[in-house]
Protein backbone atom coordinates (compact mmCIF):
# COMPACT_ATOMS: atom_id res chain seq x y z
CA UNK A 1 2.62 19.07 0.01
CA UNK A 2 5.46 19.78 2.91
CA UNK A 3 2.83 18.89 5.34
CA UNK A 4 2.18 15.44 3.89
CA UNK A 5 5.77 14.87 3.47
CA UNK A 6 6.15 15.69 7.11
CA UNK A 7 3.46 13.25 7.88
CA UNK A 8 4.83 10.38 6.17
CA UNK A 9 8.40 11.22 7.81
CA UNK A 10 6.39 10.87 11.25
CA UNK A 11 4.65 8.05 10.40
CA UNK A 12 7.28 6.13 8.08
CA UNK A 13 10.86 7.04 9.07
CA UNK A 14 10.35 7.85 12.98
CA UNK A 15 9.08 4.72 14.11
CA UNK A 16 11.17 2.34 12.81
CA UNK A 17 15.12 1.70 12.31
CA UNK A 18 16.64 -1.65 11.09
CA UNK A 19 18.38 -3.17 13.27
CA UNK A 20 22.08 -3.40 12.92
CA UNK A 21 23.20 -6.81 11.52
CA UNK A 22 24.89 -9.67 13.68
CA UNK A 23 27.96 -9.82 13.21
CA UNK A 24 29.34 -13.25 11.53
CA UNK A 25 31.92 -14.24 14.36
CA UNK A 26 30.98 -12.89 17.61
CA UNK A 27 33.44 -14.47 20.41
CA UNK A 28 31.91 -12.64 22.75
CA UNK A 29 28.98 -14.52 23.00
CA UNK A 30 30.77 -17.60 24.04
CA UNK A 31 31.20 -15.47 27.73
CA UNK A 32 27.99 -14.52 28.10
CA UNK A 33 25.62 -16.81 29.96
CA UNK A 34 22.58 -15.86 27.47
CA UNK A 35 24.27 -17.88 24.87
CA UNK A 36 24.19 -21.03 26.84
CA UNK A 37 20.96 -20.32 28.47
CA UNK A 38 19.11 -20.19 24.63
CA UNK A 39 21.46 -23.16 23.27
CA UNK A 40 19.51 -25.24 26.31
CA UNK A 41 16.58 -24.12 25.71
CA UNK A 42 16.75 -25.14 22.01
CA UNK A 43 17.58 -28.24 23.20
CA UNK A 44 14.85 -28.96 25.38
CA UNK A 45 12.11 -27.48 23.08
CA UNK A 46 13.31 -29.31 20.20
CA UNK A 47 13.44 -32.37 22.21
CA UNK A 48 9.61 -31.99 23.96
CA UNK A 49 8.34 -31.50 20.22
CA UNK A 50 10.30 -34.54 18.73
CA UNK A 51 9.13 -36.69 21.16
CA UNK A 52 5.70 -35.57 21.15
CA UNK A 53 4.91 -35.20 17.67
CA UNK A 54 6.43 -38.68 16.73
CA UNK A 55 4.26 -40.23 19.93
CA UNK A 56 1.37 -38.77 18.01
CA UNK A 57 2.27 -40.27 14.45
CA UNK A 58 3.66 -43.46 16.17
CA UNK A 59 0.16 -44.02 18.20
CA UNK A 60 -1.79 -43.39 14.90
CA UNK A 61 0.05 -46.05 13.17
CA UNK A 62 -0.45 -48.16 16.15
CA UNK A 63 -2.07 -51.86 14.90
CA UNK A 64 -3.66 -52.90 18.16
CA UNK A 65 -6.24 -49.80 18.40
CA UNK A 66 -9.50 -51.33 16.72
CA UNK A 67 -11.27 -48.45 17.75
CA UNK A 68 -11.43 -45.48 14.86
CA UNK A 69 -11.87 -42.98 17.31
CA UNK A 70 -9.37 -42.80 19.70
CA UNK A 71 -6.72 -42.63 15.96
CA UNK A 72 -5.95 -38.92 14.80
CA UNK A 73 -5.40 -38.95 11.46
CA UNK A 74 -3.21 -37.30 9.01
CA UNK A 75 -5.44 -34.05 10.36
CA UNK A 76 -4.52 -34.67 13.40
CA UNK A 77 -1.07 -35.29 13.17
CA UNK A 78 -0.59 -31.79 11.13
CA UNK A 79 -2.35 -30.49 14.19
CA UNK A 80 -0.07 -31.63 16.69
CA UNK A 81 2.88 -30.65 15.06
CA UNK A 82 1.71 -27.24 14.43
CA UNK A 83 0.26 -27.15 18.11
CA UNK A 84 3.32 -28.06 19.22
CA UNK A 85 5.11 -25.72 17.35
CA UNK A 86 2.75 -22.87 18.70
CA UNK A 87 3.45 -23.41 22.09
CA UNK A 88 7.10 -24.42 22.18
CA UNK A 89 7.69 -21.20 20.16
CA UNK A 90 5.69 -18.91 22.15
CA UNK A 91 7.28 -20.34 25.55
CA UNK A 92 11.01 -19.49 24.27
CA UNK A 93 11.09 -17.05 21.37
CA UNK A 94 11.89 -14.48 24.71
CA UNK A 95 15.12 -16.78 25.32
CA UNK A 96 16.44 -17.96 22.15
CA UNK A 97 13.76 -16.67 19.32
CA UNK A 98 12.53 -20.23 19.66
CA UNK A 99 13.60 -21.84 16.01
CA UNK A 100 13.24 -25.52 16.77
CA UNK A 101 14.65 -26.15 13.28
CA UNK A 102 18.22 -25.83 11.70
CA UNK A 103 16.63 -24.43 8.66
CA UNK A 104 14.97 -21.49 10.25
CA UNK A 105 18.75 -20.92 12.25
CA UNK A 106 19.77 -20.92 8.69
CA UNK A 107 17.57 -18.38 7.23
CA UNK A 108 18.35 -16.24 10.41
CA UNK A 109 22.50 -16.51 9.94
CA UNK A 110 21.35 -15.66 6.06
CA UNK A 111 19.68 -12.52 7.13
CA UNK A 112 22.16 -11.71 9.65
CA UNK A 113 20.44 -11.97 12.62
CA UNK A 114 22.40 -13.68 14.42
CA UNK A 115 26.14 -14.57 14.80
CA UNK A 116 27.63 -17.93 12.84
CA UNK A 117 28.72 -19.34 16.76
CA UNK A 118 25.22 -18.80 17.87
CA UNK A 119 23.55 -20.60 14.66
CA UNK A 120 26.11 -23.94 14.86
CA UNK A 121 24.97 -24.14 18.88
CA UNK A 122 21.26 -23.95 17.64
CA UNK A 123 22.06 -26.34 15.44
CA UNK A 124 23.97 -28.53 17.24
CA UNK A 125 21.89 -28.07 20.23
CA UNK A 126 18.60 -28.84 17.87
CA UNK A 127 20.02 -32.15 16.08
CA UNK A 128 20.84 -33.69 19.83
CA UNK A 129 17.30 -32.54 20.87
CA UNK A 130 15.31 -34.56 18.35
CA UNK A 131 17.76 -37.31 18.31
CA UNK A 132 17.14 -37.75 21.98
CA UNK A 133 13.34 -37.20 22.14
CA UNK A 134 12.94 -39.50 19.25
CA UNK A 135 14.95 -42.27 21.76
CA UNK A 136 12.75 -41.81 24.56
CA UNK A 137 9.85 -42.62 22.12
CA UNK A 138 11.39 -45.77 21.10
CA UNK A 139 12.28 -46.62 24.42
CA UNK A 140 9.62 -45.81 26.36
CA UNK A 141 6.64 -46.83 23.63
CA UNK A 142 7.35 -50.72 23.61
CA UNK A 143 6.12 -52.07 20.57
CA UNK A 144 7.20 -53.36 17.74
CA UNK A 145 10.21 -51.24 15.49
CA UNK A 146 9.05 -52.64 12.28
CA UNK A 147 5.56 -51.69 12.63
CA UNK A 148 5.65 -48.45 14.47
CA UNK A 149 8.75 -46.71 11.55
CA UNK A 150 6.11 -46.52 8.64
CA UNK A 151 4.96 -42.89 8.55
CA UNK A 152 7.62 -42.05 11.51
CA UNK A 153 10.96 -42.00 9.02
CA UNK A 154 11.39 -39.14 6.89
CA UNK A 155 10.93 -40.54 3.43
CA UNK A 156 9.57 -39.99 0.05
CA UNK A 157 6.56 -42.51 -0.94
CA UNK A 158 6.00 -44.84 -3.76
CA UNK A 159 4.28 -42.74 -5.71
CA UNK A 160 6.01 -40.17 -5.56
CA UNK A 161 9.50 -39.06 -7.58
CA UNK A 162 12.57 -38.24 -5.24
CA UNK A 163 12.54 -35.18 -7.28
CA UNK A 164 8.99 -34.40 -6.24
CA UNK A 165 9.95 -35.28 -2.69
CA UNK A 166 12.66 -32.65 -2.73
CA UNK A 167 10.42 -30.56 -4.20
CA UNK A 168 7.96 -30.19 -1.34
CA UNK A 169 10.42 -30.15 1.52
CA UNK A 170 11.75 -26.83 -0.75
CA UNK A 171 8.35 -25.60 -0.83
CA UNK A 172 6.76 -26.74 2.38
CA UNK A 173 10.27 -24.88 4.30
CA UNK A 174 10.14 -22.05 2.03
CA UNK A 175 6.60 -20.88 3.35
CA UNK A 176 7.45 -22.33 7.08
CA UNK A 177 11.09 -19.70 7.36
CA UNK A 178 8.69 -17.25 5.19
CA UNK A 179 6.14 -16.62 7.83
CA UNK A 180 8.92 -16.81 10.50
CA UNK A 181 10.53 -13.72 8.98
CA UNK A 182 7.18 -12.08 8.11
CA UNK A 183 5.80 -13.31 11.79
CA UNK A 184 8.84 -11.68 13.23
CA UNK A 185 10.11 -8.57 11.08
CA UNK A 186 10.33 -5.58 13.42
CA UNK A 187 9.30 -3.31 10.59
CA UNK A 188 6.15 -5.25 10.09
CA UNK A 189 5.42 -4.88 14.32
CA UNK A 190 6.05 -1.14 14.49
CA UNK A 191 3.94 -0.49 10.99
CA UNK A 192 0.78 -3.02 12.46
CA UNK A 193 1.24 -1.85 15.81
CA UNK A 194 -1.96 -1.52 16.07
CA UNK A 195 -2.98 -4.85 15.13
CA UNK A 196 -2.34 -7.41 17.87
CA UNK A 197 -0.13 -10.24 16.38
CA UNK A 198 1.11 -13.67 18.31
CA UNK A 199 4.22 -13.94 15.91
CA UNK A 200 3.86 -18.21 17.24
CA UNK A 201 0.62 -18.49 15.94
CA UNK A 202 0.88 -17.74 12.12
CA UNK A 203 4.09 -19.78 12.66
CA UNK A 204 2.70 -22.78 14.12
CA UNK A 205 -0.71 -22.64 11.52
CA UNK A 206 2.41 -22.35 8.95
CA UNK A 207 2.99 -26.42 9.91
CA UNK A 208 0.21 -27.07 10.18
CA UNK A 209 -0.77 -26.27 6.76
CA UNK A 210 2.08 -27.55 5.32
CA UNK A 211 1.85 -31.01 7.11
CA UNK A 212 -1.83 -31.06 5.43
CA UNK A 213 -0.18 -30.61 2.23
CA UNK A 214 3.02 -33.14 1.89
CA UNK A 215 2.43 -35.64 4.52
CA UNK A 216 1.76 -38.21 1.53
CA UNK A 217 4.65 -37.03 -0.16
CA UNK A 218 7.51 -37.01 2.45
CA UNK A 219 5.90 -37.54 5.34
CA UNK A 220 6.75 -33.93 6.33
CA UNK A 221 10.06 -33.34 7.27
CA UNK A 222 10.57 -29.35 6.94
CA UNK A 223 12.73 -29.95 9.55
CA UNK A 224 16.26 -31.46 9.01
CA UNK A 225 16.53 -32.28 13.12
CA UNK A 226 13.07 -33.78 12.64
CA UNK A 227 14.36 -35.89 10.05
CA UNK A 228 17.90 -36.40 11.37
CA UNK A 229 16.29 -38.00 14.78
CA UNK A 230 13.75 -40.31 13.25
CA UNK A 231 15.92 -41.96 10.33
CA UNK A 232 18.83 -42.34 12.47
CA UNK A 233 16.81 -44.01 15.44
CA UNK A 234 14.67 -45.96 12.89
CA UNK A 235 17.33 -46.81 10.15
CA UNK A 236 16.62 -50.17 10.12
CA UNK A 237 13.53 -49.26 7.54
CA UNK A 238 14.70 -49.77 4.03
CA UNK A 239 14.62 -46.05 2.65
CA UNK A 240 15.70 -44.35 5.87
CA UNK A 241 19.11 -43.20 5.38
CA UNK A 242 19.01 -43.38 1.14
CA UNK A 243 16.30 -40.13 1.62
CA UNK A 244 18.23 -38.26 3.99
CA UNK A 245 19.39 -36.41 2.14
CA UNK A 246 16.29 -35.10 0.84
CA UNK A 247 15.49 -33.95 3.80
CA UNK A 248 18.58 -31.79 4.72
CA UNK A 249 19.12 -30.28 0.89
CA UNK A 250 15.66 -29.37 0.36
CA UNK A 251 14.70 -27.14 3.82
CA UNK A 252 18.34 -25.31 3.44
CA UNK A 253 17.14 -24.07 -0.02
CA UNK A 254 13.96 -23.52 1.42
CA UNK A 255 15.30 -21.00 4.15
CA UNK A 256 17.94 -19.38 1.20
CA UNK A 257 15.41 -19.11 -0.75
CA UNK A 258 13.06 -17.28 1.48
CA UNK A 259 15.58 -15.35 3.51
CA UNK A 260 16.70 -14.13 -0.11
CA UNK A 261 13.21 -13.32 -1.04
CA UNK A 262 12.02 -11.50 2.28
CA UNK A 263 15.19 -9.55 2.75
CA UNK A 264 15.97 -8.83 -1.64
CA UNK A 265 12.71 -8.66 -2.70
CA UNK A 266 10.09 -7.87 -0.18
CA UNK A 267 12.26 -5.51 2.04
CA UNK A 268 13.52 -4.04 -1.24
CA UNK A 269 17.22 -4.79 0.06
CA UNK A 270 18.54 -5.00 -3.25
CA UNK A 271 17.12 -1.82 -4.24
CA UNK A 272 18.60 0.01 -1.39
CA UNK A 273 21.93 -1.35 -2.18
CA UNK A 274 21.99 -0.41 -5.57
CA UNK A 275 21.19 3.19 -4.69
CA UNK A 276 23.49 3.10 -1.86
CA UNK A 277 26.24 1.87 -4.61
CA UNK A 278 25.18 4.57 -7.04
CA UNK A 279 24.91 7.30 -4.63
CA UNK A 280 28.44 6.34 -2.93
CA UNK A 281 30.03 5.87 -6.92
CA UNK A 282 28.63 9.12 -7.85
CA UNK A 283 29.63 11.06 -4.74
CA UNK A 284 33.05 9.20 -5.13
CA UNK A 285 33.57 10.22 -9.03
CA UNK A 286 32.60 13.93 -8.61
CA UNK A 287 35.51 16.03 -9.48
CA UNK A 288 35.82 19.08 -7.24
CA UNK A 289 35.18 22.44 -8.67
């Protein structure tokens, strides 16, 4: 029996420690040049995948192609935003952890991985991003705004409830900032170490999947920057800015939901804090002898 035990304290304890939590207001980090080198590169990656995921959806809605060939599809616009999302994540998750997406900077600050200065840059730095690559698509495109907003906006269809629409951003972020934390949870990498996993690729099959799934709902937002850039550019359509909203309440409880569930329930956090509370109370209450 002690030799098992001493097993299981080799291969369970040894390997692995949590990481210490960020701490909520970190000045520091507004000195160091790593801070501003993984705002910009937020920046730049969310503004590469805004502008070429809505060239994708904005060619597929295009009226002049007559030829059904050379038009994607809803298949293939769920495969360029996850593609896109695969690549721009695996080219800066070394530099900022490459999020792309306020809610997944949410979910992060939730779990404490990183500092509340570093998660407003992100955010910041993310909403200018997609604001500006979702310009140079209606700049540089030239055709016609009315046309080229249907399936570009961020908005919940006809036949579908706004209740229903804020029900599938909710899901569809919940399982995206889900497979970010079970993509990237160091416990998980030490444990499977043996099993070679791209934490970008689960990720970026994540959007894919959920694109599939609520494109005819929402259109797929899962991405309040996402959403922020295209209603804001093309808020001349009729239900642009009324379903805003939507898209900014319902991936925030997405990524408190599933940082709550990861780090609660799946991590067992809330286990280890009630024994860490009973252990401390009863240690605490013991009267000497």
């Amino acid at each position: 029996m002690s030799e098992e035990r001493n097993i299981e304290h080799q291969h369970g304890r040894d390997y692995y420690h949590d990481p210490p939590p960020a701490p909520l207001l970190d000045m520091a980090e507004l000195k160091r040049w790593s801070f501003y080198r993984a705002t910009i590169a937020e920046f730049i990656a969310t503004l590469l995948f805004l502008f070429l995921a809505v060239s994708t959806v904005v060619n597929y809605k295009e009226p002049n192609y007559t030829d059904k060939c050379s038009r994607v599809g809803f298949p293939g616009i769920a495969l360029a935003h996850g593609g896109l999302i695969f690549v721009l994540v695996y080219c800066t998750s070394g530099i900022s952890g490459g999020h792309l997406n306020p809610a997944v900077t949410f979910g992060m600050l939730l779990a404490r991985k990183m500092s509340l200065i570093r998660a407003a840059a992100y955010m910041v730095a993310q909403c200018l991003g997609a604001l500006f690559g979702v310009l140079f698509v209606f700049c540089f495109m030239n055709f016609d705004e009315q046309q080229s907003s249907e399936g570009v906006v961020n908005e919940v269809t006809r036949n579908y409830s706004k209740g229903a629409g804020l029900a599938a951003e909710f899901i569809g972020t919940f399982v995206l900032v889900y497979t970010v934390f079970s993509a990237t949870d160091p416990k998980r990498n030490a444990r499977d170490s043996h099993v070679p996993v791209l934490s970008p690729l689960p990720i970026g099959f994540a959007v894919f999947v959920v694109h599939l799934a609520i494109i005819p709902i929402t259109g797929t937002g899962i991405n309040p920057a996402r959403s922020l850039g295209t209603n804001l550019i093309y808020r001349s359509h009729t239900e642009a800015m009324d379903d805003l909203w939507i898209f900014w309440v319902g991936p925030f409880l997405g990524a408190l939901a599933a940082a709550v569930y990861h780090k609660y329930i799946l991590r067992a956090g809330a286990v280890k804090t009630l024994k860490s509370f009973r252990a401390s109370g009863s240690s605490g209450g013991q009267l000497p002898v």
